[in-house]
Protein backbone atom coordinates (compact mmCIF):
# COMPACT_ATOMS: atom_id res chain seq x y z
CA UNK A 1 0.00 0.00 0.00
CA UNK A 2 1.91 3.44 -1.04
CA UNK A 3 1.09 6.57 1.11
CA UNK A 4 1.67 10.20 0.53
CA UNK A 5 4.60 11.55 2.57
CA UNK A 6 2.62 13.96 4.69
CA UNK A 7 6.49 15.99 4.19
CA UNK A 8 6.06 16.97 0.80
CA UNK A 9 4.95 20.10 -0.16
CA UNK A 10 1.47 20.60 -1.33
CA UNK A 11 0.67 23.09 -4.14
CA UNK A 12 -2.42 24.83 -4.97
CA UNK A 13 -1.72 23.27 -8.78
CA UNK A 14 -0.86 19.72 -6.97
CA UNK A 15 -4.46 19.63 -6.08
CA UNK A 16 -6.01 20.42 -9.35
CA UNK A 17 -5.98 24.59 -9.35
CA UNK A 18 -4.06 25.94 -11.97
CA UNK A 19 -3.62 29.66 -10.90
CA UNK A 20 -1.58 30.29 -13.77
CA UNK A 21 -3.99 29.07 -16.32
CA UNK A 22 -6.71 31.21 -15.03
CA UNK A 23 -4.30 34.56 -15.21
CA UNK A 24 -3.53 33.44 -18.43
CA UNK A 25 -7.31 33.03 -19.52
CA UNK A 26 -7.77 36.49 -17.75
CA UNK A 27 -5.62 37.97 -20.43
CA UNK A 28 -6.94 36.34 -23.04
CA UNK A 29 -10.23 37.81 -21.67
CA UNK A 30 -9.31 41.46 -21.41
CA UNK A 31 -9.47 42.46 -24.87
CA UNK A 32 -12.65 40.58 -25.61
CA UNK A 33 -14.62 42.78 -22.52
CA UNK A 34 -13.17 45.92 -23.97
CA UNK A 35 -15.03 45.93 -27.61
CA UNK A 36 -18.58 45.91 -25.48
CA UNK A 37 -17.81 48.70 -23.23
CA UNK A 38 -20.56 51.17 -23.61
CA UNK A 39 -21.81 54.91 -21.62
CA UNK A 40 -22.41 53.82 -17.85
CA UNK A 41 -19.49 51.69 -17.43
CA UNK A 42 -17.23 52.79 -14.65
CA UNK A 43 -14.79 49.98 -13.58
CA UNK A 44 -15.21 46.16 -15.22
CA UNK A 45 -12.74 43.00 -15.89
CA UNK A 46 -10.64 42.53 -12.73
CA UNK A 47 -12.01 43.97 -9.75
CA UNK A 48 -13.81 42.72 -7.01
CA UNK A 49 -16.82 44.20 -8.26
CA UNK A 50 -17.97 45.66 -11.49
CA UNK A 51 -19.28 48.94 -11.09
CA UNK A 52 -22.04 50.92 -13.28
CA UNK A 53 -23.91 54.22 -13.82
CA UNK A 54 -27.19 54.40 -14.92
CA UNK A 55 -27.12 56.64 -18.16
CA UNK A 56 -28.43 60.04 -16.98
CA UNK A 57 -30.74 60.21 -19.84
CA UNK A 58 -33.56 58.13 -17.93
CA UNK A 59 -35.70 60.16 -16.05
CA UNK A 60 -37.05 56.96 -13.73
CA UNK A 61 -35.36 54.33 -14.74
CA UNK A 62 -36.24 50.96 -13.46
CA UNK A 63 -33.59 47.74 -13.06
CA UNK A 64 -34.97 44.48 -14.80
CA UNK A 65 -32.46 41.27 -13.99
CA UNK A 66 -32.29 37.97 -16.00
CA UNK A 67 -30.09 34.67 -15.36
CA UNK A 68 -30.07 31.72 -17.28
CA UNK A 69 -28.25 29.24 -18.35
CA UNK A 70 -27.21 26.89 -21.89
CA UNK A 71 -28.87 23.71 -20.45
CA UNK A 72 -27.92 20.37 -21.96
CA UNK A 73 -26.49 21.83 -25.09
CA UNK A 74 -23.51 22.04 -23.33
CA UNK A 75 -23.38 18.10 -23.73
CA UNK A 76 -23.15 18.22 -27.61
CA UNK A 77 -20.51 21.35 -27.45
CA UNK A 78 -18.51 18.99 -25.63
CA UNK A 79 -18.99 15.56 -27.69
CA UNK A 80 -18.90 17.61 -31.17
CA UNK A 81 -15.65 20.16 -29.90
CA UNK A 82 -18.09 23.21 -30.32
CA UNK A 83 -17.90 25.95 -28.07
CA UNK A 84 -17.67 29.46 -30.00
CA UNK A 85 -21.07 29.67 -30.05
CA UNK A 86 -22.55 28.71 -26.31
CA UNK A 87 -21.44 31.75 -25.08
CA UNK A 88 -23.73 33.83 -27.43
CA UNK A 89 -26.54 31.32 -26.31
CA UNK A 90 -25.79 32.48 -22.75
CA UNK A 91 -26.23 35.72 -23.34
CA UNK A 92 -29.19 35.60 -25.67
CA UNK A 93 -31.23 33.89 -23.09
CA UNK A 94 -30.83 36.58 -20.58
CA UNK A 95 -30.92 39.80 -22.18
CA UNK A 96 -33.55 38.73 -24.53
CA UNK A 97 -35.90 37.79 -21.55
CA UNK A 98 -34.93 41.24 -19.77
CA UNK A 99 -36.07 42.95 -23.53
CA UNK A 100 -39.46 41.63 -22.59
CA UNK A 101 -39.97 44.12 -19.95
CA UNK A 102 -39.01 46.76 -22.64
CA UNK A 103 -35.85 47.30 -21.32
CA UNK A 104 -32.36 48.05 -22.48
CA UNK A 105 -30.00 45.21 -21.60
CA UNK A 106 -26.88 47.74 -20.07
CA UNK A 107 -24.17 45.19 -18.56
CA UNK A 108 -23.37 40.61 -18.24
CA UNK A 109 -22.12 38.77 -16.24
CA UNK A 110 -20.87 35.26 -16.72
CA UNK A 111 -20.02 32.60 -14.60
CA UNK A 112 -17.82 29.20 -16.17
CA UNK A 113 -17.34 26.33 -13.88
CA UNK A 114 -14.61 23.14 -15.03
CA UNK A 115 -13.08 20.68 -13.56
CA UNK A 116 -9.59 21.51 -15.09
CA UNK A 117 -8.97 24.96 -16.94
CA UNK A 118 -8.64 24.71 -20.96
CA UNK A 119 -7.59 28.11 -21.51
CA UNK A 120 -8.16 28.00 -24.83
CA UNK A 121 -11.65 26.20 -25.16
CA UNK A 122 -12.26 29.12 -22.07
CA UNK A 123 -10.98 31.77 -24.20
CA UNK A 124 -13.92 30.18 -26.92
CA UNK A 125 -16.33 30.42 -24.94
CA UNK A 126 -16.04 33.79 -23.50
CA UNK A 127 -14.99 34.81 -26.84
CA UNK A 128 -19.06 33.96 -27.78
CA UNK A 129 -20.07 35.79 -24.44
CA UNK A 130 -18.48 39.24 -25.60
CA UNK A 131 -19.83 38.77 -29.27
CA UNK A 132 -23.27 37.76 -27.86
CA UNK A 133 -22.71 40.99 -25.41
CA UNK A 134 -21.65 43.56 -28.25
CA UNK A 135 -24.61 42.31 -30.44
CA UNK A 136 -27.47 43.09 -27.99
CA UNK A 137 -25.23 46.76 -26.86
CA UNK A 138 -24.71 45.25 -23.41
CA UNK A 139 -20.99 45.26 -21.37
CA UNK A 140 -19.34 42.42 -20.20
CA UNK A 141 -18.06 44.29 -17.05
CA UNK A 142 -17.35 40.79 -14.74
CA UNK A 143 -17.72 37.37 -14.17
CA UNK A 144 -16.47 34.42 -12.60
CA UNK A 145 -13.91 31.35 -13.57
CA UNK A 146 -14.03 28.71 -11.38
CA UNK A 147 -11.81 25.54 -11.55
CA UNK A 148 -12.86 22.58 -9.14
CA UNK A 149 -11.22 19.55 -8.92
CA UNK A 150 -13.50 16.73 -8.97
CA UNK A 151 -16.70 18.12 -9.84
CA UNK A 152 -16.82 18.26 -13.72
CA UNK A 153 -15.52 15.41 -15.88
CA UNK A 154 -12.02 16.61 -17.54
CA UNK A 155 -13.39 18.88 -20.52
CA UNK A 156 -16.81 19.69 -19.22
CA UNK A 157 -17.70 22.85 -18.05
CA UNK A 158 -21.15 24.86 -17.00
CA UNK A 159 -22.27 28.27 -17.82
CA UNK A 160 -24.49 30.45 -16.11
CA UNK A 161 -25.18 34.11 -17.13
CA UNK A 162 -26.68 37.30 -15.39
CA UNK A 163 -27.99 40.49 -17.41
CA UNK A 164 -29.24 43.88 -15.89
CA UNK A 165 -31.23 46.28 -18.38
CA UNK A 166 -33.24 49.43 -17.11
CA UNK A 167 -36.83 50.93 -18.46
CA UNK A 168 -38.33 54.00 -18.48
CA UNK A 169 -40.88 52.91 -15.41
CA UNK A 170 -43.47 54.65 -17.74
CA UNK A 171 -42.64 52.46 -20.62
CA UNK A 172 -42.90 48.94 -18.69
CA UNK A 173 -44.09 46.04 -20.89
CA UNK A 174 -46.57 44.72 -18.74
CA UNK A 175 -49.03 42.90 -21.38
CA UNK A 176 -52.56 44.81 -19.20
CA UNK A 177 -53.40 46.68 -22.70
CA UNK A 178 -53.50 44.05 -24.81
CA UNK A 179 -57.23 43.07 -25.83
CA UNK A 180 -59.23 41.13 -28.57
CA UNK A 181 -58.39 41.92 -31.59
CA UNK A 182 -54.48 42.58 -31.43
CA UNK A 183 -52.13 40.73 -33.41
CA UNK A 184 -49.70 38.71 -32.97
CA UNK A 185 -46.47 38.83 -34.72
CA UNK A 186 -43.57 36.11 -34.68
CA UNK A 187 -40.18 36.76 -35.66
CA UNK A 188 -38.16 34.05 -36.86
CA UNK A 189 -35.61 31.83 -34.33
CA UNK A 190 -32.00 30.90 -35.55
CA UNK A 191 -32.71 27.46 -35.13
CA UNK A 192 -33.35 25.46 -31.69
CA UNK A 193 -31.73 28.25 -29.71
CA UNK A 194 -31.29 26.58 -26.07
CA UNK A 195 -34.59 25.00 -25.14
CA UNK A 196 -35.26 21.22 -25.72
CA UNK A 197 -31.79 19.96 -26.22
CA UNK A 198 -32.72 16.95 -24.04
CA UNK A 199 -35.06 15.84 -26.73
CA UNK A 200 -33.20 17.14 -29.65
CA UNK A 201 -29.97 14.66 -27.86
CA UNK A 202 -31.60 11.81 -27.86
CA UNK A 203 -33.28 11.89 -31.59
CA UNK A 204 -29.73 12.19 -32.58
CA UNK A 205 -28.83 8.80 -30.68
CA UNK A 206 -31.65 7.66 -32.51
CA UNK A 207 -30.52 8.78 -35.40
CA UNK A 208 -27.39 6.72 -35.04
CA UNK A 209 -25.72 6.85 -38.29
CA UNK A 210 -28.65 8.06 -40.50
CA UNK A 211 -28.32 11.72 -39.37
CA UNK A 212 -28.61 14.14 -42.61
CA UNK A 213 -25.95 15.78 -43.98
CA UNK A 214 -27.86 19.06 -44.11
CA UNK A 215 -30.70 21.33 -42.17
CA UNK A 216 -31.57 24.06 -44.23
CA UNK A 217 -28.38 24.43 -46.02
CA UNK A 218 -26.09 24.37 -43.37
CA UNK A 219 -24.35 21.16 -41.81
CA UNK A 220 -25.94 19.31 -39.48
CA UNK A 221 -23.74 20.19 -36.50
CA UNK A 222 -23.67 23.40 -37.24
CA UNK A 223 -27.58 23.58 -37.60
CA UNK A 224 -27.73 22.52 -34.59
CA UNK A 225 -25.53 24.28 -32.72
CA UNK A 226 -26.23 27.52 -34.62
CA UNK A 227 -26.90 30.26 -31.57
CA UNK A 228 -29.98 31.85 -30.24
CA UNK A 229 -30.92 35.03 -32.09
CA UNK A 230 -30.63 38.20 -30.37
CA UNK A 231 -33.55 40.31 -31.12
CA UNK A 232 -32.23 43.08 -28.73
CA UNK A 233 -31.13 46.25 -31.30
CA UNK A 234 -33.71 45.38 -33.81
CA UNK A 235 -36.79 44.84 -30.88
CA UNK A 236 -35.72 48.13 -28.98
CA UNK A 237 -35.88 49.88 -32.41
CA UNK A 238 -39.26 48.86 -32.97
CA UNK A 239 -40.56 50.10 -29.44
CA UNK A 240 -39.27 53.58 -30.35
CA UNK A 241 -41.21 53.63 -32.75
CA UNK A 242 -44.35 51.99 -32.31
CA UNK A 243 -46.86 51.08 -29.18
CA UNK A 244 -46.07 47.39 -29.11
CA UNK A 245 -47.90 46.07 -26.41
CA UNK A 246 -46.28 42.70 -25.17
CA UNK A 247 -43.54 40.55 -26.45
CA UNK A 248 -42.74 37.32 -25.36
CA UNK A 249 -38.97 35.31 -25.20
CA UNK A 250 -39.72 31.94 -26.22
CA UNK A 251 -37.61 29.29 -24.55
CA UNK A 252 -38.76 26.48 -22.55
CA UNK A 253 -42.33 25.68 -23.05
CA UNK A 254 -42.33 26.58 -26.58
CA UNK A 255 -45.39 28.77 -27.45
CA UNK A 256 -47.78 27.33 -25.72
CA UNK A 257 -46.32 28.07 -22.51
CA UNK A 258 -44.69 31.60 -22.82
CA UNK A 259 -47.01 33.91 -24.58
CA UNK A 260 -49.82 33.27 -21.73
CA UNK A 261 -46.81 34.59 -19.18
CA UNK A 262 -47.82 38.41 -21.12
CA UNK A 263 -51.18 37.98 -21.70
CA UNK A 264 -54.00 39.35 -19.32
CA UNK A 265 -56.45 37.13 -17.69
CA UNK A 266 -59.54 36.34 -19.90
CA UNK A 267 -57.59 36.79 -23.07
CA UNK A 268 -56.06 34.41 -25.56
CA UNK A 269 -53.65 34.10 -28.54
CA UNK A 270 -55.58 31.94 -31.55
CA UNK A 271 -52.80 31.11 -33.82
CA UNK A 272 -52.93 29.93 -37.39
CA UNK A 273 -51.30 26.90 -38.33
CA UNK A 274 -49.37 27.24 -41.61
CA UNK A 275 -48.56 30.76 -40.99
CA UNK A 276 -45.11 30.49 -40.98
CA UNK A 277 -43.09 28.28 -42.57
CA UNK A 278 -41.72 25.05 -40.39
CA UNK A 279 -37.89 24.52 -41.17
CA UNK A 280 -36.08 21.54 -42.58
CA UNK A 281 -34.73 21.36 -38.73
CA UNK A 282 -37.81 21.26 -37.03
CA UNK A 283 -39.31 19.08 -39.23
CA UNK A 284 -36.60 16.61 -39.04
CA UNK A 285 -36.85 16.81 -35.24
CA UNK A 286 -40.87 15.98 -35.38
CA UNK A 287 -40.09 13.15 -37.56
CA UNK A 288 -37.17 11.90 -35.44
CA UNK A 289 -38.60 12.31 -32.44
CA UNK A 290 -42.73 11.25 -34.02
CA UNK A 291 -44.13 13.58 -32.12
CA UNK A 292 -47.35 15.71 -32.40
CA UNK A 293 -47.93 19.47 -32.83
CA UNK A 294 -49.27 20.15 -29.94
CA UNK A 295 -45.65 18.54 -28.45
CA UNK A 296 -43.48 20.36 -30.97
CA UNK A 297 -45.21 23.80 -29.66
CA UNK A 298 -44.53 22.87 -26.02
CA UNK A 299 -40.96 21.76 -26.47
CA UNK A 300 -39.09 23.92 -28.72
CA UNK A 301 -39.52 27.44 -30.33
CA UNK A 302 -41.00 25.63 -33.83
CA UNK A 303 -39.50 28.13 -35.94
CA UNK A 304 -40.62 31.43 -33.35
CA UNK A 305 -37.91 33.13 -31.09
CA UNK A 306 -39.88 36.25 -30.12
CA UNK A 307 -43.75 37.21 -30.29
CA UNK A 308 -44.88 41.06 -30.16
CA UNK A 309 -48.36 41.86 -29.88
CA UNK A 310 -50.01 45.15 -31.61
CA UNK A 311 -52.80 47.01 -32.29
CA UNK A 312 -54.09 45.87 -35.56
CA UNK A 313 -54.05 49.24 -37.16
CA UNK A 314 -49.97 49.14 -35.87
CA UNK A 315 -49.59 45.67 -36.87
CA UNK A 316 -48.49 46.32 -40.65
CA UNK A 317 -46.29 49.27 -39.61
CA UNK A 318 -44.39 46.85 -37.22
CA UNK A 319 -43.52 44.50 -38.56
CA UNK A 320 -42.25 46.53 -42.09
CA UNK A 321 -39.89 48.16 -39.38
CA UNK A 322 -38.90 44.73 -38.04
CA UNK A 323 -38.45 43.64 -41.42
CA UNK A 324 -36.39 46.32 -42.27
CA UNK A 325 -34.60 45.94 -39.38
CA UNK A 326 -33.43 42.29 -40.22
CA UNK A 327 -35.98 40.27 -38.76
CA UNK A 328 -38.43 37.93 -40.71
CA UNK A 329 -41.49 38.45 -39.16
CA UNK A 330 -44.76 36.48 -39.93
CA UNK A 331 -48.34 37.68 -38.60
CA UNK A 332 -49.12 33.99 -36.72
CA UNK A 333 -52.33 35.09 -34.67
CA UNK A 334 -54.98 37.28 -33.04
CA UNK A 335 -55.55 38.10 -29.28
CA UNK A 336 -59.78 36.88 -28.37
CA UNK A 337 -61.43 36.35 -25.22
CA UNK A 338 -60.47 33.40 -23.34
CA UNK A 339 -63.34 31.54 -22.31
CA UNK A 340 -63.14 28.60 -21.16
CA UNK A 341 -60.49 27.61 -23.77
CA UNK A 342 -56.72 27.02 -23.52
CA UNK A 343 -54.69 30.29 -23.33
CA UNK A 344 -53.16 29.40 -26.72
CA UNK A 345 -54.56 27.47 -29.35
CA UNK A 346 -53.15 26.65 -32.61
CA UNK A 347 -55.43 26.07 -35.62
């Protein structure tokens, strides 16, 4: 039986904790935070604390917070060597919920947990956070890297995220105006974004070897993999324009689920089937998976990242400014009374 020699010198590095690694990753870091520094910032990458000002140009501003995470799409970055996209996932999931609420995204922070420190898959990663960041105008003014031993498989890793944004407390999205007869617009996802990878995981497995070459003229990995859209810029430039009334981030739950979180009670959204388009990757997903419609709209996004409701008489203004913007936007559905019906129903 051999024992340690209780003698020998134990280094932090001995036990797992590469110091080194993570100044070197800080480094590599630096430069990345930089090209999203924006007006408020006051003190970011390195401190204790990350410190900002409220631009002075709100006259009663109001904080709205976000945190999320990647979920199991982590697993495939891992397995397929993918990871300069995850970190614009991250972000996209927090600053487009906070966009809900009408507000400006202003600052991110990330935390990235390992077992051991890959500087350079690290240096990926973040490299995605400060893209997803400079995209959707926000800074990346902190965060946290956190090796430990022991609690992540060698090249596995977790992500979490945290996003601040203010709003004019006057201009709250609060969903209380909407009424029968609004519509409902959907702009178009990227792809899956980063809800439902637990299903989309194991129709690969069942895949097996069968998997397409393919999705919508892109390779399959990268189909899948491709990052959640940030609808930030184009969604803000729309609400200075025009009196949306409610929008609605949809993640987990799919459609069904999220646009009731905006909608008040005795009201409904009636979508129409067919009105926009499902994608080779969806429908390769329903197939896979044999699944009905009702499922697909529960699980995943189905083709819809983002839903703003309008006036009718705004509706076509919208979404031309949307559409200018970048966005593809389809007109999927009207608000109606409830009754005693499901809060979404699509037809």
């Amino acid at each position: 039986m051999t024992t340690s020699n209780s003698s020998t010198p134990l280094s932090y590095k001995d036990a797992g904790v590469d110091i080194d690694a993570g100044d070197a990753l800080v480094e590599r870091i630096k430069p990345l935070a930089k090209k999203t520094m924006r007006e408020g910032v006051l003190a970011g990458i390195g401190g204790f604390g990350a410190l900002f000002e409220v631009p002075k140009r709100y006259q009663e501003p109001v904080l709205v917070s976000g945190t999320d995470g990647v979920g199991t799409k982590l697993k495939l970055a891992f397995e397929w060597n993918m990871h300069d996209t995850v970190g614009i996932d991250l972000v996209a999931m927090s600053v487009n919920d906070v966009l809900v609420q009408g507000a400006e995204p202003l600052y991110f922070l990330d935390f990235f947990a390992c077992g051991k420190l890959h500087v350079d898959t690290a240096a990926a990663v973040v490299g995605g956070i400060a893209k997803g960041c400079e995209l959707s105008g926000c800074a990346l003014i902190g965060g946290e890297t956190a090796e430990m031993p022991g609690m992540y498989p060698d090249g596995e890793y977790d992500l979490a995220g945290f996003a601040v944004g203010a709003v004019e407390k006057s201009k709250i999205l609060t969903g209380q105006s909407v009424k029968p007869g609004d519509v409902v617009l959907g702009l178009a996802s990227s792809g899956v974004h980063s809800n439902g990878f637990s299903l989309v995981r194991k129709c690969i497995e069942r895949a097996g070897s069968s998997l397409p070459a393919t999705l919508d003229g892109k390779p399959f990995k990268q189909a899948i993999m491709e990052p959640t859209r940030l609808y930030v810029k184009n969604v803000l430039a729309a609400l200075a324009q025009h009196p949306i009334k409610a929008l609605a981030h949809i993640t987990g739950g799919g459609l069904l689920e999220n646009i009731p979180r905006v909608l008040p009670e005795g009201t409904a959204a009636n979508l129409r089937s067919g009105s926009w388009p499902q994608t080779e990757l969806f429908a390769w997903l329903q197939k896979t998976a044999g699944i009905d419609d009702f499922e697909m709209n529960r699980t995943f996004n189905n083709g819809i990242g983002m839903v703003v409701v309008i006036d009718a008489a705004e509706a076509a203004a919208t979404a031309q400014t949307l559409r200018d913007a970048g966005e593809t936007v389809f007109e999927i559905g009207v608000i109606a009374a409830r009754g005693d019906g499901a809060p979404v129903v699509v037809a």
